[in-house]
C-alpha atoms as a PDB file:
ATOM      1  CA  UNK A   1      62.581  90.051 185.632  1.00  0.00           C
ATOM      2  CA  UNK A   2      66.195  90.656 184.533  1.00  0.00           C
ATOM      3  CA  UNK A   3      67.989  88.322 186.373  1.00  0.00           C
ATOM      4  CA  UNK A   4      68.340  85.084 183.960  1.00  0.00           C
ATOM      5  CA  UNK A   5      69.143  80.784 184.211  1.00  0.00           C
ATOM      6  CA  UNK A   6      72.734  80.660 184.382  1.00  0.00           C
ATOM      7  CA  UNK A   7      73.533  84.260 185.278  1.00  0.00           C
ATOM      8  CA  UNK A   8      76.220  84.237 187.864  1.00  0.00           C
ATOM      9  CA  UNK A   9      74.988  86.332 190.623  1.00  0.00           C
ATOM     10  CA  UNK A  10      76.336  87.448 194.332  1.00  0.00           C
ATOM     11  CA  UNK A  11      74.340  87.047 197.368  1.00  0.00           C
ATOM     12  CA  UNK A  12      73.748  91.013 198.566  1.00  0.00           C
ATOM     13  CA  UNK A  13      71.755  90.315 202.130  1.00  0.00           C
ATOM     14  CA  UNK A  14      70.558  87.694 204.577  1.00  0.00           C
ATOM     15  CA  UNK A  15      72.958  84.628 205.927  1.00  0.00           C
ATOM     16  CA  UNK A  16      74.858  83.766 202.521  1.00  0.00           C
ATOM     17  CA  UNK A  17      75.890  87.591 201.849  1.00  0.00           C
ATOM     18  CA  UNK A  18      78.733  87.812 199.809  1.00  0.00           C
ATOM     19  CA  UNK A  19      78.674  84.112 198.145  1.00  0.00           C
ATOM     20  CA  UNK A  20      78.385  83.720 194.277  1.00  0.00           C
ATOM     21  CA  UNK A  21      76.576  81.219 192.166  1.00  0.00           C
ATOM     22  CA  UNK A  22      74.857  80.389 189.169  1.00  0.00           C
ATOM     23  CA  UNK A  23      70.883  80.639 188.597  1.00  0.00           C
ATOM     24  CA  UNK A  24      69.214  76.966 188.390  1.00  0.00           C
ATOM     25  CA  UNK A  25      65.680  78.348 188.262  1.00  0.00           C
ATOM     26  CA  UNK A  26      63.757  81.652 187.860  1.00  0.00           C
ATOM     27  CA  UNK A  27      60.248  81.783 189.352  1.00  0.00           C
ATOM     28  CA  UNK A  28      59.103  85.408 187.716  1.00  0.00           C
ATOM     29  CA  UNK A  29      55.388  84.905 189.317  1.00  0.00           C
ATOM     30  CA  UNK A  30      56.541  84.483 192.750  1.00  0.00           C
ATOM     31  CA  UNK A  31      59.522  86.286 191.867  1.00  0.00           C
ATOM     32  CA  UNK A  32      62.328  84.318 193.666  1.00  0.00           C
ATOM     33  CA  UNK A  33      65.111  82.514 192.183  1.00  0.00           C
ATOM     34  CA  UNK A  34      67.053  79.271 193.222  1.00  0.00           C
ATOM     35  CA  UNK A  35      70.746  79.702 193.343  1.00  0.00           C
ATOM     36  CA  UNK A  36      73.104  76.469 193.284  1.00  0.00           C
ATOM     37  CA  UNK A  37      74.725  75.609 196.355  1.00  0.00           C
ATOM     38  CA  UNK A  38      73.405  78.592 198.182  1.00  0.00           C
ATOM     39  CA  UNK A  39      70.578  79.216 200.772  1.00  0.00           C
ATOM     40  CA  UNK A  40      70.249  75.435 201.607  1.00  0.00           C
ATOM     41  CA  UNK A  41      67.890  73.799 203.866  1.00  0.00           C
ATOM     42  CA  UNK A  42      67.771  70.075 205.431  1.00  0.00           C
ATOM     43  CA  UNK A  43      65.169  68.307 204.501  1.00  0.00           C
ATOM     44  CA  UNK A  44      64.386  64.846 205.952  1.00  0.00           C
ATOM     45  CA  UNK A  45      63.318  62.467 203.197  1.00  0.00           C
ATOM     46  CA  UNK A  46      61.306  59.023 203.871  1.00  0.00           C
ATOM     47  CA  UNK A  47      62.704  55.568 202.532  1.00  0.00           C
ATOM     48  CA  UNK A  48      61.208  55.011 199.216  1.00  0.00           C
ATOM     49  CA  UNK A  49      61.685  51.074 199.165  1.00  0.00           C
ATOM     50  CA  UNK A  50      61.006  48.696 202.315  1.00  0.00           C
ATOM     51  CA  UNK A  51      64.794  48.050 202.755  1.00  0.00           C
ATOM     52  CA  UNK A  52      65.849  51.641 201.908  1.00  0.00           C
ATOM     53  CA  UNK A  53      66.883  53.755 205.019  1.00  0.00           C
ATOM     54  CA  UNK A  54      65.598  57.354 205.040  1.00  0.00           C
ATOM     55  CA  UNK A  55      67.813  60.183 204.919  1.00  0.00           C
ATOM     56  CA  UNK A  56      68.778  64.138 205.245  1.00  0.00           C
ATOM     57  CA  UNK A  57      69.826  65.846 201.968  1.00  0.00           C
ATOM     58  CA  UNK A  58      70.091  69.677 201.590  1.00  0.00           C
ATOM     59  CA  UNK A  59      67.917  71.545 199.247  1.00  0.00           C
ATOM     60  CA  UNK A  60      68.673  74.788 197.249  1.00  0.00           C
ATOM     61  CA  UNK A  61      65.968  76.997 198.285  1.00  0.00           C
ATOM     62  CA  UNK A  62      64.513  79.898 196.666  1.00  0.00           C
ATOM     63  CA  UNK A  63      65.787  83.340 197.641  1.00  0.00           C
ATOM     64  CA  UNK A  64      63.984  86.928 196.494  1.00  0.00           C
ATOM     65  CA  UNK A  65      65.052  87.962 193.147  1.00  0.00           C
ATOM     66  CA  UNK A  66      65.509  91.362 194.922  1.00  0.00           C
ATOM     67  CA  UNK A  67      68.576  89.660 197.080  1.00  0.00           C
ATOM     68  CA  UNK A  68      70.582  88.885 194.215  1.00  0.00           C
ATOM     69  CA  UNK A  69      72.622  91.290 191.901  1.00  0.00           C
ATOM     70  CA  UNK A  70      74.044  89.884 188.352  1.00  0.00           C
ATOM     71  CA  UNK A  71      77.978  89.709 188.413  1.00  0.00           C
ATOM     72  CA  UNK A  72      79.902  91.385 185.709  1.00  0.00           C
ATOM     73  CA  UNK A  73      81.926  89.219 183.746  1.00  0.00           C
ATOM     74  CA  UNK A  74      85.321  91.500 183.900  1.00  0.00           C
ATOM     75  CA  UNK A  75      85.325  92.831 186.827  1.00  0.00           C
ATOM     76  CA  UNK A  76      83.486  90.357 189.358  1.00  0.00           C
ATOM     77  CA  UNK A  77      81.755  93.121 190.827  1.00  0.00           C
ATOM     78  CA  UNK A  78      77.571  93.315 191.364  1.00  0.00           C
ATOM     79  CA  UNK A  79      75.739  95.289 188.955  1.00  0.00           C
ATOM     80  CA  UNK A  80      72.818  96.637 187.432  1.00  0.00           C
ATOM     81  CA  UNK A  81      70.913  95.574 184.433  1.00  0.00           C
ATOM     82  CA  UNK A  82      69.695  97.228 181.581  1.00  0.00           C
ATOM     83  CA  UNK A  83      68.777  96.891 178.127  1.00  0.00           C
ATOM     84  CA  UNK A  84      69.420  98.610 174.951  1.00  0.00           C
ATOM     85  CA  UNK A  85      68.047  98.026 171.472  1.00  0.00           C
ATOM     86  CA  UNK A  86      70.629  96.933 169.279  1.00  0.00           C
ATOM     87  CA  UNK A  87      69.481  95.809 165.226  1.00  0.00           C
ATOM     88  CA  UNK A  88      65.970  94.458 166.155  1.00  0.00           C
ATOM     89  CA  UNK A  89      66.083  93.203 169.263  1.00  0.00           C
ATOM     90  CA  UNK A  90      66.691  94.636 173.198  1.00  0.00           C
ATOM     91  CA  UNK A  91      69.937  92.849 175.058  1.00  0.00           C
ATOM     92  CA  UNK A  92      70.680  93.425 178.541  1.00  0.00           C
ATOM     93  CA  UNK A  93      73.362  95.390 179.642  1.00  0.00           C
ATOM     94  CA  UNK A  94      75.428  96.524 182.539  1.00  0.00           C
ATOM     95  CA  UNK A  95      74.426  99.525 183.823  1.00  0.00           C
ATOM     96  CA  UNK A  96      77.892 100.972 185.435  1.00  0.00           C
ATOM     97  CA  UNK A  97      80.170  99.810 182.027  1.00  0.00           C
ATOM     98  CA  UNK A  98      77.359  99.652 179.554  1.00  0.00           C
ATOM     99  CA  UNK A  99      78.743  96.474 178.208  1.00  0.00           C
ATOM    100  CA  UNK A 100      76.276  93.868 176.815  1.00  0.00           C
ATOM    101  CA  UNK A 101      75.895  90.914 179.659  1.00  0.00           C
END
């Protein structure tokens, strides 16, 4: 998977198209991703304690790895990933400036 924690990614389909965020968690099995603030849910939660009320808090959800495109740094736009072996090691890179991500 080439999509990272922390990358800042854009939204590219469904009903948050267009919205940015930040990676919280990669699942590379399942291969979704959770992206803060974005593709929330409501989910009613029981009280804990006898005196405690319950409540409704929204969730991050996970979204299809294949939904999200890495933003570039300078220019803010989507793009692809690549990699290129620099020294000893492979780093990612974008594919349309062939900068190192």
């Amino acid at each position: 998977m080439k999509i990272k924690k922390n990358d800042s990614v854009i939204i590219i389909t469904g009903k948050d198209k267009g919205k940015t965020g930040s990676i919280l968690r990669v699942m590379p099995k399942k291969g979704v991703v959770i992206v803060s603030g974005l593709n929330l849910r409501k989910k009613h939660q029981r009280a804990r304690k006898g005196g405690e009320k319950g409540q409704i808090i929204e969730k991050a959800m996970p979204i299809d790895a294949s939904n999200v495109m890495v933003l570039d740094k300078d220019t803010k736009k989507p793009v692809r990933v690549g990699k290129k072996l620099v020294g000893n090691r492979f780093v990612r890179i974008s594919r349309k400036s062939g900068k190192e991500i």
